[in-house]
Protein backbone atom coordinates (compact mmCIF):
# COMPACT_ATOMS: atom_id res chain seq x y z
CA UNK A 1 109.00 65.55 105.23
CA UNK A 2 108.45 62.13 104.02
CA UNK A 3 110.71 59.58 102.66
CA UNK A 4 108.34 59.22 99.69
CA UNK A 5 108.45 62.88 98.94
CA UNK A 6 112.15 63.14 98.68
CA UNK A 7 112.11 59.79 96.43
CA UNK A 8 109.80 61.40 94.29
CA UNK A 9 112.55 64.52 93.42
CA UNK A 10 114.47 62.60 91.07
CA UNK A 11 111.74 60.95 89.40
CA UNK A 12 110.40 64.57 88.79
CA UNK A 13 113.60 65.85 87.10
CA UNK A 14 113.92 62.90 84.78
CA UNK A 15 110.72 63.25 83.70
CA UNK A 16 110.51 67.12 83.14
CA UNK A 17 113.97 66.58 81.17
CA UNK A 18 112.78 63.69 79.13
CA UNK A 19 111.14 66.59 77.57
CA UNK A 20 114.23 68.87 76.48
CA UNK A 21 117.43 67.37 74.99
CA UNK A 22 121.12 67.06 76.00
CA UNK A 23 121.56 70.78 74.48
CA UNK A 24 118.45 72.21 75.96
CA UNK A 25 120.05 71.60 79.91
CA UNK A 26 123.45 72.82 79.11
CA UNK A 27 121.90 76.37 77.50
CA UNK A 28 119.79 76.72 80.57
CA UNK A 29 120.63 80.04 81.48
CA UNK A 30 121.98 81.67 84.61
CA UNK A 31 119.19 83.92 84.71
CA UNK A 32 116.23 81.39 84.39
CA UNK A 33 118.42 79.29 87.36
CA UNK A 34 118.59 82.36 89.61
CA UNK A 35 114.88 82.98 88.69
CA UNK A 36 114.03 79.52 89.26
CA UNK A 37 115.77 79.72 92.72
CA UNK A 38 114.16 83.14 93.74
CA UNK A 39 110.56 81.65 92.51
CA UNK A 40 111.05 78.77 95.15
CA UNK A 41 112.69 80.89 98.14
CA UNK A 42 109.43 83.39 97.80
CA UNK A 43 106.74 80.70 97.71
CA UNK A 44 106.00 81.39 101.14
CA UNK A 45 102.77 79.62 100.88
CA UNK A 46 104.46 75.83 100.98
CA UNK A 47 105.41 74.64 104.08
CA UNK A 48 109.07 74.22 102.95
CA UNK A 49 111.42 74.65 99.88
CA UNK A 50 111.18 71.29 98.98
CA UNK A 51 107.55 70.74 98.81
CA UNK A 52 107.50 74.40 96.88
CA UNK A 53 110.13 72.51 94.04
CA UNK A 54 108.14 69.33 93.65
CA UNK A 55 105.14 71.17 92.98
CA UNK A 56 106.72 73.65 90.94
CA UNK A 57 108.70 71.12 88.42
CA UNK A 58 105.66 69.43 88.76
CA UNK A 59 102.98 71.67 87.44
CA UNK A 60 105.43 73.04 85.23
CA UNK A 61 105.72 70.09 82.87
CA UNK A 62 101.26 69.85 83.28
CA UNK A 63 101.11 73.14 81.80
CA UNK A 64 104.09 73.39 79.29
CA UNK A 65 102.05 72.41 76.23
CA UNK A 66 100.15 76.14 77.13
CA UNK A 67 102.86 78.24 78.31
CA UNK A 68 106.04 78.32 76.70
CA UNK A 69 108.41 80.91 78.47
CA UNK A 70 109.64 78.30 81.67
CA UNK A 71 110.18 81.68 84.00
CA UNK A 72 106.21 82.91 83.24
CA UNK A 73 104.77 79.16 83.60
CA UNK A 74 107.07 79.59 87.36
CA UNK A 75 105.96 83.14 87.75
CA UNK A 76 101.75 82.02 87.08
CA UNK A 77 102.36 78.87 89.58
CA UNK A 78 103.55 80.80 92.13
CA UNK A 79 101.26 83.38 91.87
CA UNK A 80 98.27 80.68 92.12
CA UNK A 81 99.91 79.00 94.83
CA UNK A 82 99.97 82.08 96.67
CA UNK A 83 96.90 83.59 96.41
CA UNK A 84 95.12 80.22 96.61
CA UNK A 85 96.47 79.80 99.91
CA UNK A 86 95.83 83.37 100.95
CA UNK A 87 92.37 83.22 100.28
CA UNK A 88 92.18 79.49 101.57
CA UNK A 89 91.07 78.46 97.82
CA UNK A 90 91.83 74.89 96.49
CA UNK A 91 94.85 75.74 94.36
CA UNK A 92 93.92 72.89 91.85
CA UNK A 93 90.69 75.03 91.33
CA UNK A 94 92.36 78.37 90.47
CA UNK A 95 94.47 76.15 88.13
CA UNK A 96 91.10 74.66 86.31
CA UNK A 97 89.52 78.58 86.46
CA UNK A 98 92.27 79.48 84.86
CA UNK A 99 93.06 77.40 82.02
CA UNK A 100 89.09 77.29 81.23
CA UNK A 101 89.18 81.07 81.62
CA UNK A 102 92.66 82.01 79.63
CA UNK A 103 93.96 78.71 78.50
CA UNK A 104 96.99 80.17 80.85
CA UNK A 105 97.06 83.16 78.16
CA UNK A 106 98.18 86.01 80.50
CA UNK A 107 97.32 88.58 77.44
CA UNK A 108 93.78 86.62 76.67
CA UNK A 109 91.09 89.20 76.23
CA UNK A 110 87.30 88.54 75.83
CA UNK A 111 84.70 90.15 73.80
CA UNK A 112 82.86 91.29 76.79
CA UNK A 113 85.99 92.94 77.56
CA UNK A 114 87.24 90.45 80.51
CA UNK A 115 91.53 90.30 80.75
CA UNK A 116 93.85 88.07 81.41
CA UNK A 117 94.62 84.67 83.43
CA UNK A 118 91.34 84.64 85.17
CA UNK A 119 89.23 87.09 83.16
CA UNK A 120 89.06 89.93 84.90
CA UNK A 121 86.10 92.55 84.06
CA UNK A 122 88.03 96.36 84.31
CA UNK A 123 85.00 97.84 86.44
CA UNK A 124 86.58 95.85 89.61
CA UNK A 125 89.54 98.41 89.01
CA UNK A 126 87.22 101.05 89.74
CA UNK A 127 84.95 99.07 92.40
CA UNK A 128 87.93 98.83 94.90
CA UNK A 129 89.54 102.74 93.75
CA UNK A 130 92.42 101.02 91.80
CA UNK A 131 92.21 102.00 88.22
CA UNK A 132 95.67 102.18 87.58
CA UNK A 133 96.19 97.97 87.87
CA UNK A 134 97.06 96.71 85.08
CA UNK A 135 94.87 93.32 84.86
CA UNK A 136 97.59 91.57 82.23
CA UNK A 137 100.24 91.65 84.90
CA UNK A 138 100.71 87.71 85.87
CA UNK A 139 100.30 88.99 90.13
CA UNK A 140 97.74 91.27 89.95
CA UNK A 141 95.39 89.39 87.75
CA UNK A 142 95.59 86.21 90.06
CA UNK A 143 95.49 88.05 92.79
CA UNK A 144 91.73 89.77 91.83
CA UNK A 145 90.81 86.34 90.32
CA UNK A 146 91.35 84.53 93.63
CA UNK A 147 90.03 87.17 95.49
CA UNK A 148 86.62 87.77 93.22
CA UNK A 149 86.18 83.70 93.75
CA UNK A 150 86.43 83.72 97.46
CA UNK A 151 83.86 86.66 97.91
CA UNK A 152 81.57 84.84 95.80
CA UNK A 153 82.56 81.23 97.75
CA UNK A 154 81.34 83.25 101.04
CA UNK A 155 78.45 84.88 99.92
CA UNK A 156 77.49 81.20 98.22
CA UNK A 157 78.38 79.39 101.64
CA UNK A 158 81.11 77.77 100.46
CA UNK A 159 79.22 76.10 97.85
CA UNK A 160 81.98 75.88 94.80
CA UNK A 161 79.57 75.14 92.11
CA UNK A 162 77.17 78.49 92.76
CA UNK A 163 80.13 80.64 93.18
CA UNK A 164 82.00 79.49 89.84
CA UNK A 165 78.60 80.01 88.40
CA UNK A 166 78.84 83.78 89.98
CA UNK A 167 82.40 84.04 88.88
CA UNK A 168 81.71 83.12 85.44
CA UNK A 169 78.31 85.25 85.23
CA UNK A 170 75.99 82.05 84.39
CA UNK A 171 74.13 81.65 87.74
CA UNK A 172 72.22 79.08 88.55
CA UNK A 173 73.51 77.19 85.41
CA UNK A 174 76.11 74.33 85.96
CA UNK A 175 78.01 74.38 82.53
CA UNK A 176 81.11 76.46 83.58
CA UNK A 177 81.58 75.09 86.67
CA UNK A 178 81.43 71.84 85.59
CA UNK A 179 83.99 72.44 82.86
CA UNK A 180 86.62 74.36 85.67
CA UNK A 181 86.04 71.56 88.25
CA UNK A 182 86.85 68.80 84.93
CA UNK A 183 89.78 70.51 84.15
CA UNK A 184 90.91 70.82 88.05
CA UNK A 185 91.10 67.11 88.19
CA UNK A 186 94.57 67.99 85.80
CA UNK A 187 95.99 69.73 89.05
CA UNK A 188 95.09 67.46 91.87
């Protein structure tokens, strides 16, 4: 762990509570503490609890303006974490896919029919014998999303531009993934 990491805590906290007053820290409740505690404790994808906080208070305050409930912005974090690092994905990527995708609306819903977070189409329900998922649920959606990318990163060869193309259903055009990797520079 380096010294410069550990310096860096504090300067997180006063900057994530420069954005909520006096009041807003003393009603924090004891529930979004515990949750907030649990959230770091299962991020089993950072190489310790510290580096799992900074990121988390971190990306917190980055996304704030687009997610208002503090314990779903922690819940879609970890989540992204996760299954970025399960499926050996950028994490700052799945971050940009999803706020081009959703705007981080976990209930978003296209007019092609595509749900949540990452904008899942409901036929990969059926294509893997799962049609009970439910494809608003914050875990499940990030986990398909991540998992939908990473096929498509493979069968591309690990080009990121054809398979957000693929992801996105605009192959061979640049547009989208132009736009995701833009907004993944937010993450980074």
């Amino acid at each position: 762990m380096s010294i410069l990491k550990r310096a860096l805590v504090p300067v997180f906290v006063i900057l994530l509570s420069l954005e909520v007053s006096a009041q807003q820290i003393t009603d924090i409740s004891p529930h979004l503490r515990q949750a907030l505690k649990q959230a770091i404790a299962q991020a089993s994808s950072f190489p310790d609890r510290f580096d799992a906080e900074v990121w988390l208070i971190d990306m917190s305050g980055r996304i704030a303006h687009m997610v208002a409930d503090k314990l779903e912005r922690i819940q879609i974090l970890r989540a992204a974490h996760a299954q970025a690092a399960t499926h050996n994905l950028p994490v700052d990527v799945v971050l940009g896919l999803i706020e081009t995708e959703s705007h981080f609306n976990r209930f978003a819903l296209s007019s092609a029919g595509a749900q949540g977070l990452m904008q899942i189409m409901p036929f990969w329900k059926l294509e893997i014998g799962r049609p009970m998922d439910n494809l608003i649920d914050i875990d499940t959606n990030i986990r398909y999303g991540c998992t939908i990318l990473k096929h498509y990163l493979t069968r591309e060869n690990g080009d990121m531009i054809k398979a957000l193309a693929r992801y996105n259903g605009s192959r061979g055009k640049t547009i989208y993934p132009n736009k995701v990797l833009a907004k993944r520079s937010r993450y980074q």
